[in-house]
C-alpha atoms as a PDB file:
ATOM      1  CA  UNK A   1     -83.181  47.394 192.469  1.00  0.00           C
ATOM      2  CA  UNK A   2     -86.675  47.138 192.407  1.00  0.00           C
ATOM      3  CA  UNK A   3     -89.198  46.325 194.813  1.00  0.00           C
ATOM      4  CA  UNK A   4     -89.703  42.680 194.117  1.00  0.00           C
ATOM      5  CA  UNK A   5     -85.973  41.757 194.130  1.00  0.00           C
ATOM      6  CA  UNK A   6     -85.396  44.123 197.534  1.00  0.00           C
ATOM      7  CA  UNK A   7     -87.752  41.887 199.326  1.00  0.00           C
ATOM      8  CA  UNK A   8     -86.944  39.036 197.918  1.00  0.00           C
ATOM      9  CA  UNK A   9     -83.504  39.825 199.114  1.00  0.00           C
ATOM     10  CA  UNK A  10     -84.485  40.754 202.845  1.00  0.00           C
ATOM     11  CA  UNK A  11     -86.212  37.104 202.569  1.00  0.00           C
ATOM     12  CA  UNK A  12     -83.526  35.597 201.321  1.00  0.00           C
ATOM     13  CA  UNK A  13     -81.575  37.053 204.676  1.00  0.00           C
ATOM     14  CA  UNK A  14     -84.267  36.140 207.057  1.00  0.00           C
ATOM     15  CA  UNK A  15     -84.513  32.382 205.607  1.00  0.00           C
ATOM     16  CA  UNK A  16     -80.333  31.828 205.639  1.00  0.00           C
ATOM     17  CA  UNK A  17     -80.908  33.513 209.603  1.00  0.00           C
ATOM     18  CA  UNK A  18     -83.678  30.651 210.275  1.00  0.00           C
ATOM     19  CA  UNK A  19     -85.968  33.267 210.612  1.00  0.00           C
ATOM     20  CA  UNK A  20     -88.506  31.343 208.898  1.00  0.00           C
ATOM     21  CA  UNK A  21     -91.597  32.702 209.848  1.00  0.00           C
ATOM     22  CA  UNK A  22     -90.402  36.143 208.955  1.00  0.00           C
ATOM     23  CA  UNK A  23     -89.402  35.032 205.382  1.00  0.00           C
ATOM     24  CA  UNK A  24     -92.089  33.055 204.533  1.00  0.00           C
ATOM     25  CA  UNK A  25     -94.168  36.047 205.279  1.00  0.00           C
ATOM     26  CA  UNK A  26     -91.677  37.968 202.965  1.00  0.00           C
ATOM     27  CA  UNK A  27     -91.918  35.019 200.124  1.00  0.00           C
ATOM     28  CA  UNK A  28     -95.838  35.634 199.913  1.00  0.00           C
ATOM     29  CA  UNK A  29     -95.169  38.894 199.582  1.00  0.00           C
ATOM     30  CA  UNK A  30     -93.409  38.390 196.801  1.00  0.00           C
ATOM     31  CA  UNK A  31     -95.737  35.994 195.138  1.00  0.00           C
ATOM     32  CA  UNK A  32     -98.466  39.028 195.707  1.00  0.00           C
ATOM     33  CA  UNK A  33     -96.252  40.733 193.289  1.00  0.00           C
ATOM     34  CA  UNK A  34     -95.678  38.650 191.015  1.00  0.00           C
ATOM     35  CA  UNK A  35     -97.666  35.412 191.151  1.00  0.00           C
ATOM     36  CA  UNK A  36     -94.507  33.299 188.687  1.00  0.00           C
ATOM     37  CA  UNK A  37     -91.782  34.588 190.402  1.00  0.00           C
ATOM     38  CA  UNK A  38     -90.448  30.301 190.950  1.00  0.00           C
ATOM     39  CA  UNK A  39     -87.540  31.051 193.255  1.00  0.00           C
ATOM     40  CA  UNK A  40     -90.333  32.278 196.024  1.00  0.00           C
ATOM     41  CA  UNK A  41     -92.292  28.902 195.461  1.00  0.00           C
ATOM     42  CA  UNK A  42     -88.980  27.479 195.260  1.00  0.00           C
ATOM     43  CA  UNK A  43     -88.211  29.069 199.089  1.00  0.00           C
ATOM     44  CA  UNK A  44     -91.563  28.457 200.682  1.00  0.00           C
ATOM     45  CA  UNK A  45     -90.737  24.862 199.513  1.00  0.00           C
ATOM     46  CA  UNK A  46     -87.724  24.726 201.225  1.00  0.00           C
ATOM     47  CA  UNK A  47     -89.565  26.609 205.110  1.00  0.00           C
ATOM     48  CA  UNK A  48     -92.478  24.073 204.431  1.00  0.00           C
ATOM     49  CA  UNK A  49     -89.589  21.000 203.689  1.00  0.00           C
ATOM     50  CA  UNK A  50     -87.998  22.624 207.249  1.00  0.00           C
ATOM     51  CA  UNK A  51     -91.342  21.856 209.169  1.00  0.00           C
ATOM     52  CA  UNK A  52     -91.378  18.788 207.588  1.00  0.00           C
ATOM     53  CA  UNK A  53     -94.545  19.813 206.437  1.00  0.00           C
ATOM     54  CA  UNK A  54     -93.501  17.900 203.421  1.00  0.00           C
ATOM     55  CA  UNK A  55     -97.101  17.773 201.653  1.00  0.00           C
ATOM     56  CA  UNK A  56     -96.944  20.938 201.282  1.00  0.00           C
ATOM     57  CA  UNK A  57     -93.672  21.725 200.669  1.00  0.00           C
ATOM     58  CA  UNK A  58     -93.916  19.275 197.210  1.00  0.00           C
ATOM     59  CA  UNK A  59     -97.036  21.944 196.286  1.00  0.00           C
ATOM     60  CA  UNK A  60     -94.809  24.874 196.346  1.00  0.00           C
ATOM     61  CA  UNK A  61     -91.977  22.616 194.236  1.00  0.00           C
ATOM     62  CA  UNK A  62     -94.599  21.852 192.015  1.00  0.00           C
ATOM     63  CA  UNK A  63     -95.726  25.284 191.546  1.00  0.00           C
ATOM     64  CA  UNK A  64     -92.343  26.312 190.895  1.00  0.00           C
ATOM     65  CA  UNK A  65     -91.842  23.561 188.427  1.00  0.00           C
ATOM     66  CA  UNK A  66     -95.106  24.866 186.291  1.00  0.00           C
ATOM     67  CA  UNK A  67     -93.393  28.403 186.180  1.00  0.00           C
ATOM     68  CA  UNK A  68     -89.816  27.491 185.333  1.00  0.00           C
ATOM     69  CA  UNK A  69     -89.662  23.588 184.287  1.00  0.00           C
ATOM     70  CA  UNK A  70     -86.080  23.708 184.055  1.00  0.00           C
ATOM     71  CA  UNK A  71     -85.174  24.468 187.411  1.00  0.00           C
ATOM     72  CA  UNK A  72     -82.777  21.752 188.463  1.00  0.00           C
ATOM     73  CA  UNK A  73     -82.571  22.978 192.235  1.00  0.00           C
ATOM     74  CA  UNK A  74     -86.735  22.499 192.284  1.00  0.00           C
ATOM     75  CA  UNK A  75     -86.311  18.959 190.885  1.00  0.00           C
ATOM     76  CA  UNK A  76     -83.363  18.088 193.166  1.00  0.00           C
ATOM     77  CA  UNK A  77     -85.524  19.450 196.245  1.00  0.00           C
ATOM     78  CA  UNK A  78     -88.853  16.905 195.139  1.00  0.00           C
ATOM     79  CA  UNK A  79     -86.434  14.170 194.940  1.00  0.00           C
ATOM     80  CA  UNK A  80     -84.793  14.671 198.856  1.00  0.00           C
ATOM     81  CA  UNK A  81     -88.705  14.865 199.766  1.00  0.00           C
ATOM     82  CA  UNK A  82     -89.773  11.987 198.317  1.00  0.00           C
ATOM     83  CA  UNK A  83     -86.444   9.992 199.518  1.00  0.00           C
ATOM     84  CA  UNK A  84     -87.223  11.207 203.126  1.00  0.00           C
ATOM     85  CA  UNK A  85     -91.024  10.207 202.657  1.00  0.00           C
ATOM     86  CA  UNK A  86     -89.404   6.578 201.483  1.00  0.00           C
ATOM     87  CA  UNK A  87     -87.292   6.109 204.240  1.00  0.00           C
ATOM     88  CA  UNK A  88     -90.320   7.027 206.671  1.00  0.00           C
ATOM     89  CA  UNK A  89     -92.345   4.767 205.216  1.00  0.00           C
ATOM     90  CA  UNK A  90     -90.054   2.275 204.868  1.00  0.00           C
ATOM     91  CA  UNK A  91     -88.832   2.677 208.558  1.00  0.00           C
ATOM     92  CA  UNK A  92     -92.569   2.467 209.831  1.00  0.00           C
ATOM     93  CA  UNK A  93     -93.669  -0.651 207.794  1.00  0.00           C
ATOM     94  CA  UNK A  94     -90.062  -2.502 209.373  1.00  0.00           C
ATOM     95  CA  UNK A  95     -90.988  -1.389 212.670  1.00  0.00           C
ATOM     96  CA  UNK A  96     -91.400  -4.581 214.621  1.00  0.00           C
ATOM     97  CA  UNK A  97     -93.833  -2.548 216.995  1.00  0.00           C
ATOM     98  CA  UNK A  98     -96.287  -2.444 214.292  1.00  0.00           C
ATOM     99  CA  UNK A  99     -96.270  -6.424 213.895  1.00  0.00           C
ATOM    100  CA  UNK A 100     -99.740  -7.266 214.383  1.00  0.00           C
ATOM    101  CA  UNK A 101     -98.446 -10.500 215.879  1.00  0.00           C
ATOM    102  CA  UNK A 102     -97.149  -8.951 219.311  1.00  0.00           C
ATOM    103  CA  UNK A 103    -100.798  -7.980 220.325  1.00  0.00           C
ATOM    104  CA  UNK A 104    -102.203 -11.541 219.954  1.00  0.00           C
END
């Protein structure tokens, strides 16, 4: 096994353990490595999607998309972010607390 697929591996571990500061650390490793390996975008994704850091979890899907544009997993992943940025806007707009009208 080489080096790249040992820590991606050990990653892999840390991120099913929610050790997620540990394998994102381990991810970017990986991307040192080898800057198109997609399944480490694909990962940090998933740790940024986690913190709902959501912005930037659609960067590293998108980055992973412009490596491998057949990933299905990637595409699936953009499309739960987007759905959960829908339903939080939607859920904000209906909000009657945000009615202009109550603070007349």
């Amino acid at each position: 096994m080489d080096v790249k697929n040992k820590i991606f591996n050990e990653a892999l571990n840390l991120f099913e353990n929610s050790k997620l500061d540990e394998a994102k650390k381990k991810f970017e490793k990986i991307i040192e490595i080898d800057p198109n390996y997609d399944e480490a975008y694909y990962y940090l994704g998933k740790i940024q999607n986690k913190f709902q850091n959501f912005g930037q979890a659609i960067n590293f899907y998108n980055k992973a998309l412009e490596i491998n544009p057949d990933n299905e997993k990637v595409r699936n992943a953009i499309t739960i972010v987007n759905n959960i940025l829908n339903i939080s806007n939607s859920l904000y707009y209906e909000n009657p607390y945000t009615d202009d009208d109550l603070y007349e």
